[in-house]
C-alpha atoms as a PDB file:
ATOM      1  CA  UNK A   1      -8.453   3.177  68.933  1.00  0.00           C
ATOM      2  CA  UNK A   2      -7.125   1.180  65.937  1.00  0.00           C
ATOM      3  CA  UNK A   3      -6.034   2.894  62.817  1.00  0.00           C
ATOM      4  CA  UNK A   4      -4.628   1.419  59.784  1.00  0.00           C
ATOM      5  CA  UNK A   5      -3.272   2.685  56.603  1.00  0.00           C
ATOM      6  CA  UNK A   6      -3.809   1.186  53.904  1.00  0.00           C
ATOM      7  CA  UNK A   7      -2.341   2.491  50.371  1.00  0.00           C
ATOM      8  CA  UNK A   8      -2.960   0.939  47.087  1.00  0.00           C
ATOM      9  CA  UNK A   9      -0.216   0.362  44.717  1.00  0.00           C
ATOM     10  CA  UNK A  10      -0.991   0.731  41.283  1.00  0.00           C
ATOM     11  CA  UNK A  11       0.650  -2.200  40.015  1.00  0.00           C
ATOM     12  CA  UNK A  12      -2.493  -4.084  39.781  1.00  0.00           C
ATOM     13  CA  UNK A  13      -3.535  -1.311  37.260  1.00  0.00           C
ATOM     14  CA  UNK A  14      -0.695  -2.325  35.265  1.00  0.00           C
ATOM     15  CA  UNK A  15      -1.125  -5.951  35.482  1.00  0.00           C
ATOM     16  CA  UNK A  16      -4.697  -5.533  33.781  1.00  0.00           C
ATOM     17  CA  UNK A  17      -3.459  -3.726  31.447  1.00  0.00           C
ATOM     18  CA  UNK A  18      -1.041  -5.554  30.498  1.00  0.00           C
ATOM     19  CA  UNK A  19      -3.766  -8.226  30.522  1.00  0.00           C
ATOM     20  CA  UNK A  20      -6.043  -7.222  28.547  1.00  0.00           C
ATOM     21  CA  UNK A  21      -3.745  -5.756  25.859  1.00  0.00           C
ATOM     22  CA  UNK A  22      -2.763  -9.305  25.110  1.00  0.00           C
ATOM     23  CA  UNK A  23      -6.340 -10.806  25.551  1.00  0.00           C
ATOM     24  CA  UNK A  24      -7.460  -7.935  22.678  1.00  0.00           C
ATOM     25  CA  UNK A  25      -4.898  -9.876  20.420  1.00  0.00           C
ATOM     26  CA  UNK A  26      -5.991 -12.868  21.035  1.00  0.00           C
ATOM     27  CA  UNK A  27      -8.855 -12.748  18.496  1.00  0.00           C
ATOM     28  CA  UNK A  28      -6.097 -11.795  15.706  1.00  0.00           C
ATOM     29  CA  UNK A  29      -3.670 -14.318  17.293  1.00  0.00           C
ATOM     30  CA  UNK A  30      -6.970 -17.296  16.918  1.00  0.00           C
ATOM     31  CA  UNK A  31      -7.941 -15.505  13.696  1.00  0.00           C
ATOM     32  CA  UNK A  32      -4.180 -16.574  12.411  1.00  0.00           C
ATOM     33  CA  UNK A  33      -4.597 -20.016  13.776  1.00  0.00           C
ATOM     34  CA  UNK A  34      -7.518 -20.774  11.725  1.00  0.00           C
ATOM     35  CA  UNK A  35      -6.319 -19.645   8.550  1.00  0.00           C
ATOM     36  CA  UNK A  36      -3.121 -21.524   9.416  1.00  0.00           C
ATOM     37  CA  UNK A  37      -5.222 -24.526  10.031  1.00  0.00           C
ATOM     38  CA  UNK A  38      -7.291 -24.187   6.790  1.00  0.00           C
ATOM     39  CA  UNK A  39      -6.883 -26.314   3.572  1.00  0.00           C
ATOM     40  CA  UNK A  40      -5.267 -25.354   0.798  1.00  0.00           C
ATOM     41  CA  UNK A  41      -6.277 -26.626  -2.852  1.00  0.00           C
ATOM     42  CA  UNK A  42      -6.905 -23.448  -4.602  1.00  0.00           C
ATOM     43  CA  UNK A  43      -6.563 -20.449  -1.652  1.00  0.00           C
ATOM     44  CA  UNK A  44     -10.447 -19.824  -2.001  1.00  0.00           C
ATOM     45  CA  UNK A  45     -10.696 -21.071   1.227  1.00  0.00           C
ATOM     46  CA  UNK A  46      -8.168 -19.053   3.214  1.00  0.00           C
ATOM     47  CA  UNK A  47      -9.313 -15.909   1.126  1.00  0.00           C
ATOM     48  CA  UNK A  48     -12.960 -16.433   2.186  1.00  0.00           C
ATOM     49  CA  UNK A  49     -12.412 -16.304   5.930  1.00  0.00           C
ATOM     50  CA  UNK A  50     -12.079 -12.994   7.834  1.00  0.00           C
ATOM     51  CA  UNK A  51     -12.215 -11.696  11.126  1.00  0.00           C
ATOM     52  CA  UNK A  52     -14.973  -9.292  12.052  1.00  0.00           C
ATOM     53  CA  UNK A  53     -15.763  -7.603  15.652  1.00  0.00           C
ATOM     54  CA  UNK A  54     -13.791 -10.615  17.125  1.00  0.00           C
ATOM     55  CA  UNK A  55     -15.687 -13.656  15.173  1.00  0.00           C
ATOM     56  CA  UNK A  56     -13.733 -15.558  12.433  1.00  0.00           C
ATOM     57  CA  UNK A  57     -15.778 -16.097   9.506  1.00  0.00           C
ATOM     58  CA  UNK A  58     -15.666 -19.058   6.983  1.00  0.00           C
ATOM     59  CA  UNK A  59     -17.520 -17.691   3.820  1.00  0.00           C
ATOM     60  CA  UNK A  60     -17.490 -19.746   1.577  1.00  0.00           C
ATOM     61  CA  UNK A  61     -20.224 -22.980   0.725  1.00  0.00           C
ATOM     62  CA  UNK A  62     -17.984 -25.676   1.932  1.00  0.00           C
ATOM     63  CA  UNK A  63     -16.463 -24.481   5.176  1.00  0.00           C
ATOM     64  CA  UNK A  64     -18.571 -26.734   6.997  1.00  0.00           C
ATOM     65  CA  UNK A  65     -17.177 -29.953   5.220  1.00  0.00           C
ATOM     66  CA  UNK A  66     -14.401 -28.756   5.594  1.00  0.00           C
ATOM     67  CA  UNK A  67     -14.524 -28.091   9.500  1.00  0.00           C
ATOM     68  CA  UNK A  68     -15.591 -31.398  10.110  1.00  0.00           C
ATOM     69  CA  UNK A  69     -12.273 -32.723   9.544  1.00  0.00           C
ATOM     70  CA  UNK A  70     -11.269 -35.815   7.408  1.00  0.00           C
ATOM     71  CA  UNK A  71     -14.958 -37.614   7.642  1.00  0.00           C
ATOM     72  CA  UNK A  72     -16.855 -40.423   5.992  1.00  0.00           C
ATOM     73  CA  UNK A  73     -19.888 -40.249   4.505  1.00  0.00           C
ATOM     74  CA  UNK A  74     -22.498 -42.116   2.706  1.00  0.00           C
ATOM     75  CA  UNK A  75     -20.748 -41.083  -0.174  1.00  0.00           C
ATOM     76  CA  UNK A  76     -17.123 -41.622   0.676  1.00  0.00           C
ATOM     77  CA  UNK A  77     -14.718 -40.028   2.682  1.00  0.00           C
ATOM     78  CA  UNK A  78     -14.923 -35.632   2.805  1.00  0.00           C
ATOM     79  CA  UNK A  79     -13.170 -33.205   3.737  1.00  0.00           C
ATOM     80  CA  UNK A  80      -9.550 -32.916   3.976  1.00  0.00           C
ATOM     81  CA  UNK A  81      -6.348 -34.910   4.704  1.00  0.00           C
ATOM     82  CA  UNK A  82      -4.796 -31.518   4.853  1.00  0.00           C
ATOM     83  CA  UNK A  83      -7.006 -30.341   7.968  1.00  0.00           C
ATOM     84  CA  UNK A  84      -7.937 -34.190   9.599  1.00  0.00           C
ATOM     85  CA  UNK A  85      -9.245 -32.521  12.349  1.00  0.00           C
ATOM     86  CA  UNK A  86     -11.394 -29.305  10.644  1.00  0.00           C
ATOM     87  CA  UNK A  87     -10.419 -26.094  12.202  1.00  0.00           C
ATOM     88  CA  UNK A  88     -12.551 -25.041  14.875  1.00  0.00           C
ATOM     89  CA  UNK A  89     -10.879 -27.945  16.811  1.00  0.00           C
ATOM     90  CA  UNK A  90      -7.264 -27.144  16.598  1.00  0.00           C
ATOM     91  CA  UNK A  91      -7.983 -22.775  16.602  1.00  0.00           C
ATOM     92  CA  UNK A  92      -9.896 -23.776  20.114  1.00  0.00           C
ATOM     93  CA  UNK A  93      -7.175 -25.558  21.500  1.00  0.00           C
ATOM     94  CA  UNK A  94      -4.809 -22.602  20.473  1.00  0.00           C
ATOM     95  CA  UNK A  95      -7.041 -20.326  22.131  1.00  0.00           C
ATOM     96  CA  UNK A  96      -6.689 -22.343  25.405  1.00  0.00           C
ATOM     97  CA  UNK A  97      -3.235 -22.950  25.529  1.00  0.00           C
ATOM     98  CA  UNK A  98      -2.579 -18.914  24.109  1.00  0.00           C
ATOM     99  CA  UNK A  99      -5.593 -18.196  27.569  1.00  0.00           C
ATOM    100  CA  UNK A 100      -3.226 -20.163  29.858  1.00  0.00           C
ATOM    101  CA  UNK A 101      -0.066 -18.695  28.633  1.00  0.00           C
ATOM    102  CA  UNK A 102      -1.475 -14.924  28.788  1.00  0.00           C
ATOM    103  CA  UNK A 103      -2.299 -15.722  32.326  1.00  0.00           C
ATOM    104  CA  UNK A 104       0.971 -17.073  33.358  1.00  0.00           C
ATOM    105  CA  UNK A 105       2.749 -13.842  32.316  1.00  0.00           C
ATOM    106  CA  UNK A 106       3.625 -15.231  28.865  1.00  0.00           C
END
């Protein structure tokens, strides 16, 4: 007859935990990085964007110029120098690096 014992240490319960306390920040944390990553001419911009249920929101009529980045157009050059790259771009790179950080015990 073979018998084995086998307990379970709760530390994995912890772990997760842990984990996803910090993964339900990182919507804030991503949240911050887009506003940080926003233009600024008049703050209508940064004012317009919120976070709701975990989705960042850009309300306002020119967040999409804006989120392409520093663009040309048929009609000259759009967007901003202040944001060259938009937003969505640099917030989802944050959220990656933030994603590999959380994971390394960071």
């Amino acid at each position: 007859m073979i018998t084995m014992d086998v307990k379970f240490n709760n530390q994995l319960s912890k772990m997760t935990q842990r984990l996803k306390k910090k993964f339900d920040q990182l919507p804030k944390e991503a949240y911050q990085e887009f506003v940080k990553n926003t233009p600024v001419k008049t703050g209508n911009a940064r004012r317009s964007t919120r976070l709701r249920n975990d989705i960042i929101e850009a309300d306002y009529q020119y967040a999409e110029v804006l989120d392409k980045g520093r663009h040309m157009t048929t009609r000259g050059a759009r967007g901003s120098n202040q944001a060259p790259r938009g937003m969505t771009k640099p917030t989802e790179e944050f959220v990656k690096k933030r994603t590999q950080q959380i994971l390394q015990g960071k």
